[in-house]
Protein backbone atom coordinates (compact mmCIF):
# COMPACT_ATOMS: atom_id res chain seq x y z
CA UNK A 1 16.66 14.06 2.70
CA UNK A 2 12.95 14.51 2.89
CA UNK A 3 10.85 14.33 -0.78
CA UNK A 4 7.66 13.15 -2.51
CA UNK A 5 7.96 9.71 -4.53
CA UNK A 6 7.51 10.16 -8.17
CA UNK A 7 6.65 8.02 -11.17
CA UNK A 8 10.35 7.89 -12.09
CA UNK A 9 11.77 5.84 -9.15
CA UNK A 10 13.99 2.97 -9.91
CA UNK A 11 13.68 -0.59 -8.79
CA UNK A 12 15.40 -0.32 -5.89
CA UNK A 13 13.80 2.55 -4.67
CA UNK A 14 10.33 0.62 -5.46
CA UNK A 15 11.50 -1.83 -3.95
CA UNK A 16 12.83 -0.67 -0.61
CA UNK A 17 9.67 1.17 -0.56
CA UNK A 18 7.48 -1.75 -0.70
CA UNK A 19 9.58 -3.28 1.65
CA UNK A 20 8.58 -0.94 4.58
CA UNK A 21 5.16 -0.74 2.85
CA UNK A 22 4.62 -4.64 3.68
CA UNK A 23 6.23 -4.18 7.23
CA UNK A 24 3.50 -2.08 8.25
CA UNK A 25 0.64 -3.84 6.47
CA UNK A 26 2.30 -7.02 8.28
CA UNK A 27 2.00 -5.55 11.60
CA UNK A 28 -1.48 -4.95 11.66
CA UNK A 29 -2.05 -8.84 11.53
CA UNK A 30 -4.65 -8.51 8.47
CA UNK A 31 -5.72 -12.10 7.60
CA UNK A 32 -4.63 -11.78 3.87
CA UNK A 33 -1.10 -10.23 4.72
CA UNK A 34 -0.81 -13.81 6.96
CA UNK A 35 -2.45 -16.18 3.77
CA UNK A 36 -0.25 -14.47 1.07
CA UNK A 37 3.64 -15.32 0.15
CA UNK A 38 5.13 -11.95 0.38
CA UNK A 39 7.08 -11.90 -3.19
CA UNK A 40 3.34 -12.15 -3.81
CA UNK A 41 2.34 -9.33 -1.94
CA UNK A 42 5.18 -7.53 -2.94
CA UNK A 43 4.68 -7.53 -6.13
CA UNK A 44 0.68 -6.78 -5.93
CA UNK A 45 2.29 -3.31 -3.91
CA UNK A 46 4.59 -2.73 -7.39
CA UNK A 47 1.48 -2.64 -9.07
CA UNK A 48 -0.08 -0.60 -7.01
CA UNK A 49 2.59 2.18 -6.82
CA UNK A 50 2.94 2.43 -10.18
CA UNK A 51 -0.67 3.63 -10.28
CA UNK A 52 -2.48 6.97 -9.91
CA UNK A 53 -5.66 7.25 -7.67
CA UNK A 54 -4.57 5.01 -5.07
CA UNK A 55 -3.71 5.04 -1.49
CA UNK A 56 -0.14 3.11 -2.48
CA UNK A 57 0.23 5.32 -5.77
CA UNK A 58 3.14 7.26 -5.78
CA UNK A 59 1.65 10.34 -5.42
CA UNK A 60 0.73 9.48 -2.06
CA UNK A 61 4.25 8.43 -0.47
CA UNK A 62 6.74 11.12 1.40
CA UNK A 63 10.40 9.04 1.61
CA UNK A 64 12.83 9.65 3.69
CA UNK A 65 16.44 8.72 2.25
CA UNK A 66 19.92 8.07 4.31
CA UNK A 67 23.02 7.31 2.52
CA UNK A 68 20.94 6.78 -0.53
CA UNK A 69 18.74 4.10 0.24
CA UNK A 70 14.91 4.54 1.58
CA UNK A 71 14.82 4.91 5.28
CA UNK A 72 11.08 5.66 6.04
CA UNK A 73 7.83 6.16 4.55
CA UNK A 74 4.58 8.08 5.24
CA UNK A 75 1.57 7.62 3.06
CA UNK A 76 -0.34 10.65 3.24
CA UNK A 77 -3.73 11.40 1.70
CA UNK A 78 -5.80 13.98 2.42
CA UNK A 79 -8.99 12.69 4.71
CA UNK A 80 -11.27 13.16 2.29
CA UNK A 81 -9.58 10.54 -0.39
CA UNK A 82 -9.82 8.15 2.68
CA UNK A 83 -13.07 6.06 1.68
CA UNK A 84 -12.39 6.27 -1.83
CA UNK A 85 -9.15 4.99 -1.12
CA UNK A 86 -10.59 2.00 1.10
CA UNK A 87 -13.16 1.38 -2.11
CA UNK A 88 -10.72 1.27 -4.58
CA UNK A 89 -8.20 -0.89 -2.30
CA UNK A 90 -10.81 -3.60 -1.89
CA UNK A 91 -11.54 -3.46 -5.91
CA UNK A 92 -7.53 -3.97 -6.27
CA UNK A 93 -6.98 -6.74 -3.77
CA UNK A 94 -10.45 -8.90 -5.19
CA UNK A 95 -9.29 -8.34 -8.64
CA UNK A 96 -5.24 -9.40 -8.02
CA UNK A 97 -5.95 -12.36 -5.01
CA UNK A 98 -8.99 -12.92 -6.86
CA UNK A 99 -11.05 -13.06 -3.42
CA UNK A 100 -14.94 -11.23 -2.19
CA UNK A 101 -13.35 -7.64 -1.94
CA UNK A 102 -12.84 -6.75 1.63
CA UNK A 103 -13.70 -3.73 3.15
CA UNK A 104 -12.50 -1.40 5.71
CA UNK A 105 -15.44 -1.32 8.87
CA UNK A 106 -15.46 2.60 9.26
CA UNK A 107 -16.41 2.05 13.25
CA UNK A 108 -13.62 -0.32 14.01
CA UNK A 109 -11.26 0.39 11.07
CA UNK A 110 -10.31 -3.31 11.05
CA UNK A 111 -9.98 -5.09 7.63
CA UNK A 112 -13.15 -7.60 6.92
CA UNK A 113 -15.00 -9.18 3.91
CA UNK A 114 -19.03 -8.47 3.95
CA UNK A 115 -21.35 -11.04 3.29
């Protein structure tokens, strides 16, 4: 089954989700992903979906569920949110790693912190 995440998912749900959340995060070899325990990580994510007006918010994750457990995500946004998004992001991870607030360089789309 196909469906939107919503505000009322359980624990395990949230926590299969940031699961596969992390996996792709990891994959893109960002720098703080690599510095960062991942119970640590994971648990900045729980924040993070628990939220509204955020690119991990609930609102923004379509789950895919076999035999009642979280298969596969999508975060979808529309393009517009997209900088926003990247704004807010950086605000979240300075605030939580307590770090310079990276940023997202539009031209290369690779993760970086501005000095």
């Amino acid at each position: 089954m196909i469906r939107f995440a919503t505000e009322n998912e359980n624990e395990e749900d949230i926590r299969q989700i940031n699961e596969l959340t992390y996996s792709i995060l990891e994959s893109m070899d960002l720098e703080l992903i690599q510095q960062t325990p991942k119970s640590q990580y994971l648990d900045f994510l729980a924040q993070l979906f628990q939220k509204e007006g955020n690119r991990f918010s609930y609102h923004n994750f379509l789950l895919s569920e076999l035999e009642g457990r979280i298969a596969a995500i999508a975060v979808v946004y529309h393009d517009d949110d997209a900088g926003y998004y990247d704004k807010q992001l950086g605000d979240e991870l300075a605030t939580y790693f307590k770090i310079p607030a990276p940023v997202i360089q539009p031209e290369t789309q690779a993760w970086g912190v501005l000095s």
